[in-house]
Protein backbone atom coordinates (compact mmCIF):
# COMPACT_ATOMS: atom_id res chain seq x y z
CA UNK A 1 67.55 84.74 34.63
CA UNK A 2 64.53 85.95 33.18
CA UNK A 3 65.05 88.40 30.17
CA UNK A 4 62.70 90.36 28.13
CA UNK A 5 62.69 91.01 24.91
CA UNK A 6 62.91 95.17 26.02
CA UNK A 7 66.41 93.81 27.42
CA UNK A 8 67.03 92.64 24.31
CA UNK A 9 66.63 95.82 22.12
CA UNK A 10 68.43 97.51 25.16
CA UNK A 11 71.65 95.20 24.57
CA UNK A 12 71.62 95.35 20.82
CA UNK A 13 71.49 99.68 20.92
CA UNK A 14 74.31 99.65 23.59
CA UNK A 15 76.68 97.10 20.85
CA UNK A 16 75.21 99.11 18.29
CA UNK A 17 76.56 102.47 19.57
CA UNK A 18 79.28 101.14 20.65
CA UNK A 19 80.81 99.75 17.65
CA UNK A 20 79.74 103.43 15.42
CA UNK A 21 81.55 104.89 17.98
CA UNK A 22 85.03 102.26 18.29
CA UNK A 23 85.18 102.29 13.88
CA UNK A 24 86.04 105.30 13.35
CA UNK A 25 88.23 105.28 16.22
CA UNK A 26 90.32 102.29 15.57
CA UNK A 27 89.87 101.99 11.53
CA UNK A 28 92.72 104.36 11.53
CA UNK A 29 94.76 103.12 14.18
CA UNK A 30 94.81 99.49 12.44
CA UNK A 31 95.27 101.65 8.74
CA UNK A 32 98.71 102.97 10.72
CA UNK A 33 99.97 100.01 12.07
CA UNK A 34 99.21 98.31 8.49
CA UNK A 35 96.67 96.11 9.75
CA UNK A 36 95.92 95.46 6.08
CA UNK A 37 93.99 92.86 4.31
CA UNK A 38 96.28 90.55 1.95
CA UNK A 39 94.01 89.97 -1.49
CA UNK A 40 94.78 86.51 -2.80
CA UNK A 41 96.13 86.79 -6.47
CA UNK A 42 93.83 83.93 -8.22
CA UNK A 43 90.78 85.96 -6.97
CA UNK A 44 88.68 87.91 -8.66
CA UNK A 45 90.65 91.36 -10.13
CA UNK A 46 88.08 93.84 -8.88
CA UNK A 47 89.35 92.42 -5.22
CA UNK A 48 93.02 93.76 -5.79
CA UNK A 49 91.87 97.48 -4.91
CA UNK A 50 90.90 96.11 -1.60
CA UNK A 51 94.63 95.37 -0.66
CA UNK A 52 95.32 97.19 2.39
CA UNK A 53 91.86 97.55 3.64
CA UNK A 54 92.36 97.37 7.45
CA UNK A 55 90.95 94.22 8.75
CA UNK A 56 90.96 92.54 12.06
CA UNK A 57 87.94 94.59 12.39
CA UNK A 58 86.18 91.42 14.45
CA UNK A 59 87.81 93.19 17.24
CA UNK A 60 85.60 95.60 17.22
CA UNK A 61 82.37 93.25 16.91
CA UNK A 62 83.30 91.24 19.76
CA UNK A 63 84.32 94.89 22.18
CA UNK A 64 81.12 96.40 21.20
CA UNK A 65 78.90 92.80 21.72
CA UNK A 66 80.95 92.39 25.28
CA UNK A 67 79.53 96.18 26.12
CA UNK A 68 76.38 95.24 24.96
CA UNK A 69 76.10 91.90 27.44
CA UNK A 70 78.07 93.15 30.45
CA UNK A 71 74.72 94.42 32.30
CA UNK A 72 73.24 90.96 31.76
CA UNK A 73 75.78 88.34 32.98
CA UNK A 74 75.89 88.44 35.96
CA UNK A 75 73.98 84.80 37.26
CA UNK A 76 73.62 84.01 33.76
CA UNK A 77 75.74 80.78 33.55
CA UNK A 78 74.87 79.85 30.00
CA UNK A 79 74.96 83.14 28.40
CA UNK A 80 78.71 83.29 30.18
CA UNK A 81 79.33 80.25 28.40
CA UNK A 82 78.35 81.38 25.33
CA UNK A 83 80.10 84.36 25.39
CA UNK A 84 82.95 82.78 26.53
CA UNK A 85 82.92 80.36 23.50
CA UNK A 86 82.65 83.59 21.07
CA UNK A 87 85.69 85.00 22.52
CA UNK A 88 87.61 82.12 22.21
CA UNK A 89 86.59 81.54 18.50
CA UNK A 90 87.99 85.20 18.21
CA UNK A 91 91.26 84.42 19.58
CA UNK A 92 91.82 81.37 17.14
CA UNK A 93 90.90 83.54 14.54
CA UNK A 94 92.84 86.62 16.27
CA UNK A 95 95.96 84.23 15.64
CA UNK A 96 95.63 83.32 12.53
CA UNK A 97 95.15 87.11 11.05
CA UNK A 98 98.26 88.14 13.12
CA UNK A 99 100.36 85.35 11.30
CA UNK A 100 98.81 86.17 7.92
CA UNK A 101 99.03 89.91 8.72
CA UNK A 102 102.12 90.53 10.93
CA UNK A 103 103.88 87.35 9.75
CA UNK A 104 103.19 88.07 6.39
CA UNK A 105 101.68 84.45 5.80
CA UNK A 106 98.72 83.98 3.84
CA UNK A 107 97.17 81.05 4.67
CA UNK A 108 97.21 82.21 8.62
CA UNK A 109 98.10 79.74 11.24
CA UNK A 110 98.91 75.78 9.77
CA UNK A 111 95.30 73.87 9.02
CA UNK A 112 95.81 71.23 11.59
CA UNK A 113 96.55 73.94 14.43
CA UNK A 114 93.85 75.94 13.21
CA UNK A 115 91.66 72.53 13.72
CA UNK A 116 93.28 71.47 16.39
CA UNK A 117 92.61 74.32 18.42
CA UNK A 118 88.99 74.54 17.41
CA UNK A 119 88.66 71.23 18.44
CA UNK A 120 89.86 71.85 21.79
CA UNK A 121 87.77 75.45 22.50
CA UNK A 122 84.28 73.01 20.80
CA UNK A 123 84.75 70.51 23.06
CA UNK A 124 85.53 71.96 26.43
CA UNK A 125 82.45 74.07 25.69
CA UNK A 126 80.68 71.22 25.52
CA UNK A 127 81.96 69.83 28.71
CA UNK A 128 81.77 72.92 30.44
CA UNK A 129 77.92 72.97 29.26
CA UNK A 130 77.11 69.21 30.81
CA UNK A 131 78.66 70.39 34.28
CA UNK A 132 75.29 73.68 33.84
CA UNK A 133 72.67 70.84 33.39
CA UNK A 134 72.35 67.46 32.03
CA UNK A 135 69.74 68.09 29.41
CA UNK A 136 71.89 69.08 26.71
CA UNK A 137 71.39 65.85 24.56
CA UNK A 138 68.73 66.41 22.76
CA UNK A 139 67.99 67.77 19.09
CA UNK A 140 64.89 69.58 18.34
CA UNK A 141 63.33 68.17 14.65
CA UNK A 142 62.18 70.81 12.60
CA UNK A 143 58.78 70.28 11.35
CA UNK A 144 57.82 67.64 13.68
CA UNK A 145 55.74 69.88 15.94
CA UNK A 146 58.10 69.97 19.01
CA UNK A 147 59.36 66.61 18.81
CA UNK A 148 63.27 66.19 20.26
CA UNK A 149 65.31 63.57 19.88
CA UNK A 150 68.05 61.60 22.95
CA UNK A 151 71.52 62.00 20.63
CA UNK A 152 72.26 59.84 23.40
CA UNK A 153 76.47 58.89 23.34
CA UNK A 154 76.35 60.47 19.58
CA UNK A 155 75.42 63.98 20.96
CA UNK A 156 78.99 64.90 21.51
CA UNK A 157 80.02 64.01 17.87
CA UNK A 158 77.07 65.38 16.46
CA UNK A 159 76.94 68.64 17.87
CA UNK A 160 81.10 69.64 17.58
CA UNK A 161 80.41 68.32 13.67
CA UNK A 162 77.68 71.21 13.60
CA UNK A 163 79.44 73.34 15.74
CA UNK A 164 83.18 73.17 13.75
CA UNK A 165 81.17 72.94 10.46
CA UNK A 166 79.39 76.23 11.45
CA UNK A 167 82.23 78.43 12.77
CA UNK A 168 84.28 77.54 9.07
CA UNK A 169 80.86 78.49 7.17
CA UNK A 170 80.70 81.47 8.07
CA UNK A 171 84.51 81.73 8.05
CA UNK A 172 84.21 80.65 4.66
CA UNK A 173 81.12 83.24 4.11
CA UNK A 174 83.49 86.28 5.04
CA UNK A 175 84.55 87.13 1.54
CA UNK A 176 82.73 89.86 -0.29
CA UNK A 177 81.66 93.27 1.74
CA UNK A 178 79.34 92.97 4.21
CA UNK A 179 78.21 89.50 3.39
CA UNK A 180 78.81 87.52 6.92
CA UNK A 181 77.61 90.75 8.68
CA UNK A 182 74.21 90.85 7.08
CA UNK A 183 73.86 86.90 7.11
CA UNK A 184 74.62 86.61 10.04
CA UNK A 185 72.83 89.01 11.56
CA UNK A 186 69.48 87.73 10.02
CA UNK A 187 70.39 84.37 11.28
CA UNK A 188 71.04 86.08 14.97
CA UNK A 189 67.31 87.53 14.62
CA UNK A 190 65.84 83.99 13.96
CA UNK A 191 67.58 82.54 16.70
CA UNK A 192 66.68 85.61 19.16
CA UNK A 193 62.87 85.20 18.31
CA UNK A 194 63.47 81.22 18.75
CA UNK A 195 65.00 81.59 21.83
CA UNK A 196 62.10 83.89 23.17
CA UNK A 197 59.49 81.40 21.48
CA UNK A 198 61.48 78.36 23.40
CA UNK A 199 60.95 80.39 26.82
CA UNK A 200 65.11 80.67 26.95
CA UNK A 201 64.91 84.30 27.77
CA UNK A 202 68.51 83.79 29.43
CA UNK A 203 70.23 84.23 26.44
CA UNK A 204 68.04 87.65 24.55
CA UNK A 205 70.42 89.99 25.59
CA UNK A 206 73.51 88.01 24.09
CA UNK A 207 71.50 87.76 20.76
CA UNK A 208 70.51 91.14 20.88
CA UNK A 209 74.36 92.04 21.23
CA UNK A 210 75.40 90.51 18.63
CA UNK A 211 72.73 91.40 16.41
CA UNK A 212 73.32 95.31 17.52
CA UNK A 213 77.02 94.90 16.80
CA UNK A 214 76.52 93.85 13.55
CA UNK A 215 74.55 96.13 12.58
CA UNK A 216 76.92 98.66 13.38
CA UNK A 217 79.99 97.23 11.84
CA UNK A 218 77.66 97.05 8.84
CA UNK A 219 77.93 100.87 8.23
CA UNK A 220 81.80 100.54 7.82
CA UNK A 221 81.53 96.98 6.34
CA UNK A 222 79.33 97.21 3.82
CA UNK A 223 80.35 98.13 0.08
CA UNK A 224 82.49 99.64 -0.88
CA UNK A 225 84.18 98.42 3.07
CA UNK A 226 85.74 100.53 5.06
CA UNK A 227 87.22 97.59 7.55
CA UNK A 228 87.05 93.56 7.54
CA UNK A 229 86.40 91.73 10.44
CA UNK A 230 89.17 89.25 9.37
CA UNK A 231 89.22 85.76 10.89
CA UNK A 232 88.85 87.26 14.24
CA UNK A 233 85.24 88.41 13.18
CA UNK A 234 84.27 85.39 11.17
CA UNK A 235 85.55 82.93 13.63
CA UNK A 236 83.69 84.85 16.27
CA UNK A 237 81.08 84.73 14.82
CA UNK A 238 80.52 81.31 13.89
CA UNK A 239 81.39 79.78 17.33
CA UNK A 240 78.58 82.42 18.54
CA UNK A 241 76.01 80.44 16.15
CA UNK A 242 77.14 77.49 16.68
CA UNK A 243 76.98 78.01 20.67
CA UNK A 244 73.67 79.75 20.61
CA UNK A 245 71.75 76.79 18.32
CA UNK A 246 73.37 74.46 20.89
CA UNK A 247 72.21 75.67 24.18
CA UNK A 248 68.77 76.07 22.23
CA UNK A 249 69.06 72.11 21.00
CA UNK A 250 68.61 73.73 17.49
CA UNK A 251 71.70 72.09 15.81
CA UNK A 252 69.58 70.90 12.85
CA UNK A 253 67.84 74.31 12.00
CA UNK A 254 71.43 75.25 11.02
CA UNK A 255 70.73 73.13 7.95
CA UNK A 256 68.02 75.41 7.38
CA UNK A 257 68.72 78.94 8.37
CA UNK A 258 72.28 78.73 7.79
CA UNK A 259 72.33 77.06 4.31
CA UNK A 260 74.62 79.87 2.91
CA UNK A 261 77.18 78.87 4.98
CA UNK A 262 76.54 75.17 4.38
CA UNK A 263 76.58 76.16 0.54
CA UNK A 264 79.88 77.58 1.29
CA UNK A 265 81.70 74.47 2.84
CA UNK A 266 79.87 72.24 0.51
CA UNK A 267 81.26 74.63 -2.54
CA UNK A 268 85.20 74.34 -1.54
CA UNK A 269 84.71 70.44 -0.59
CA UNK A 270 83.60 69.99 -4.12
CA UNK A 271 86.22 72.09 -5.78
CA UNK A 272 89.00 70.56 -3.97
CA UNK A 273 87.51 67.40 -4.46
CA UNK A 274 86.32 67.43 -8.24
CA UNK A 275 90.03 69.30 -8.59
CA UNK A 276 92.02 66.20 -7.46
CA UNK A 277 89.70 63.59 -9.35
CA UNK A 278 90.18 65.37 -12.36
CA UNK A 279 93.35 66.11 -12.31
CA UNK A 280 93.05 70.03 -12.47
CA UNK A 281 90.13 70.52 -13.75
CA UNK A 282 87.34 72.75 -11.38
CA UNK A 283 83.35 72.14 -10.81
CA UNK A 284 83.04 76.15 -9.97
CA UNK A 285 85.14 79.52 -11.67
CA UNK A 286 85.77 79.64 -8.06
CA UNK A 287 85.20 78.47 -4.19
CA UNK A 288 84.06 79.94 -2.10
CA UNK A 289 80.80 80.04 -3.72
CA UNK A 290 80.27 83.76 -3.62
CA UNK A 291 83.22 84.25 -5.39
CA UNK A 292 81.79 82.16 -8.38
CA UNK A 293 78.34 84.36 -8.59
CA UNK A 294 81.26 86.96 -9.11
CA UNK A 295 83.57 85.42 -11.82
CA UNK A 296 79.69 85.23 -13.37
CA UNK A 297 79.71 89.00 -13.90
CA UNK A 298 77.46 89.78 -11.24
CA UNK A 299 78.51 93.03 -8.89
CA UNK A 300 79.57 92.20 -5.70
CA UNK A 301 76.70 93.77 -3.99
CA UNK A 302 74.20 92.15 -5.99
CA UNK A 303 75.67 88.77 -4.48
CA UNK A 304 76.03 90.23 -0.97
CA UNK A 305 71.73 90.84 -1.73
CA UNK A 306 71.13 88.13 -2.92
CA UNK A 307 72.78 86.01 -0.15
CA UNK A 308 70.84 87.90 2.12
CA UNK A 309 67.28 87.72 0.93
CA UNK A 310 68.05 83.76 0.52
CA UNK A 311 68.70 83.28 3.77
CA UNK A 312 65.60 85.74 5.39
CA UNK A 313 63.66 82.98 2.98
CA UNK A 314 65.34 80.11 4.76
CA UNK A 315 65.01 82.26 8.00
CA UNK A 316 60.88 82.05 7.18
CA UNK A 317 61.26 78.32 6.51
CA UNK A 318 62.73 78.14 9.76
CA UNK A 319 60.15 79.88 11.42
CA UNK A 320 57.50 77.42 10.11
CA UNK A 321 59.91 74.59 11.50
CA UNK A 322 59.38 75.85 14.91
CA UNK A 323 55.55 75.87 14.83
CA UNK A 324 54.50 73.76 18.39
CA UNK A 325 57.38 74.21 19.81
CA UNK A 326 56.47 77.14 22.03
CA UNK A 327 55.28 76.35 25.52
């Protein structure tokens, strides 16, 4: 299929509409079936008046992205694929806000299912991308003017370590208002302009969904939010990344674009980490790494800003990365 940027735009008003039109339709509808978000106790104290903030809002992303791609499937086998792999994210992450929600649980499903499962949705993707084409072994090297690399055998493990590592980031990421929205949507815009740089036209409508959608949910999401997109959203999310820098053989711009949500892994390994060598003690006031910008005295949507304009930096860095590698 061969996509223009036009049917890009096109796919990211439809999600766009469609998700201002779905919030304030089903914010109230998941406020009366106390859909409500569960604020951990240890974190920070302005946080506590968000108890009972509807969330599970990542519904609503992922109805308003699949109205935004449905005109542009339809012979597209990768951006099925994709989209596929974005649902299925959702679903984990569906779960695991029903049992912290419904089952009144809040850690969400058990971490080995939770891994487990993601495990199982990474790697058929991957196998379900070999059977499209047998190309999909390569990594592109940033700043090494188009040069790719054979992953050979260690492709597999490589790319579900990226992939896994990316759909927790920006689970991890989903803390403060509107914080994986508007990352994540400036990462979608990098990856929509690389895809359209690479010649993979294929895939500009999905982008443009998602990108669309987000900006939508954005005007609920933002502070002080509305809705959360819950681990539905995030997990959504993340496997929609993860997917899209695949089927581009971008798995190392992550590193680059996506370094908030590296930051954020990196921040709770440490904490747990430096926690258990020291016997108690902690490297940050708190992990996630937002939330220890926060427990600094800085207002939530200062950090949510300046999350953003780090990564539309890194998003520029990853721009010059790509230099030679358009046909």
């Amino acid at each position: 299929m061969d996509f223009s940027l036009e049917t890009a735009i096109f796919a990211a008003l439809i999600a766009f509409f469609a998700n201002v039109i779905l919030c304030p339709l089903l914010i109230p509808i998941l406020k009366k079936i106390k859909f409500g978000q569960n604020v951990r106790d240890d974190g920070p104290k302005s946080h506590l008046q968000k108890t009972g903030t509807p969330t599970m809002g990542g519904i609503i992303i992922i109805v308003s992205f699949l109205a935004g791609v449905a005109f542009f499937l339809q012979g597209n086998t990768t951006g099925v694929l994709v989209v596929a792999v974005t649902i299925a994210f959702g679903v984990i992450g569906f779960l695991d806000d029903y049992v912290k929600v419904i089952k009144k649980r809040s850690l969400g499903l058990r971490a080995a299912t939770k891994f487990m499962l993601q495990i199982f949705v990474g790697g058929l993707f991957l196998f379900l991308l070999s059977t499209v084409s047998d190309g999909y072994n390569y990594f592109l090297v940033p700043f090494m003017n188009g040069h790719s690399i054979n992953m050979g055998w260690f492709f597999v493990p490589a790319t579900l370590f990226i992939l896994l590592g990316t759909v927790n980031g920006v689970n991890f990421t989903d803390g403060l208002d509107g914080l994986a929205s508007s990352v994540t949507a400036i990462v979608a815009v990098f990856f929509l302009l690389g895809a359209y740089i690479l010649g993979n036209n294929e895939l500009l409508p999905i982008i443009g969904a998602v990108a669309g959608s987000l900006l939508g949910f954005l005007l609920f999401n933002s502070h002080p939010a509305k809705v959360f997109m819950g681990d539905t959203g995030s997990l959504a999310l993340g496997g929609f990344v993860g997917a899209i820098a695949v089927v581009l053989e971008m798995q190392l711009f992550l590193a680059i674009v996506g370094l908030v949500y590296v930051f954020e892994v990196l921040s709770v390994v440490l904490q747990v980490g430096y926690f258990k060598l020291t016997k108690g003690k902690r490297l940050f006031k708190m992990a996630p790494l937002h939330h220890h910008f926060e427990l600094m005295g800085i207002p939530e949507a200062k950090v949510v800003a300046m999350f953003c304009i780090f990564t539309i930096i890194m998003v520029l860095f990853g721009f010059l990365a790509m230099f030679g590698f358009a046909a």
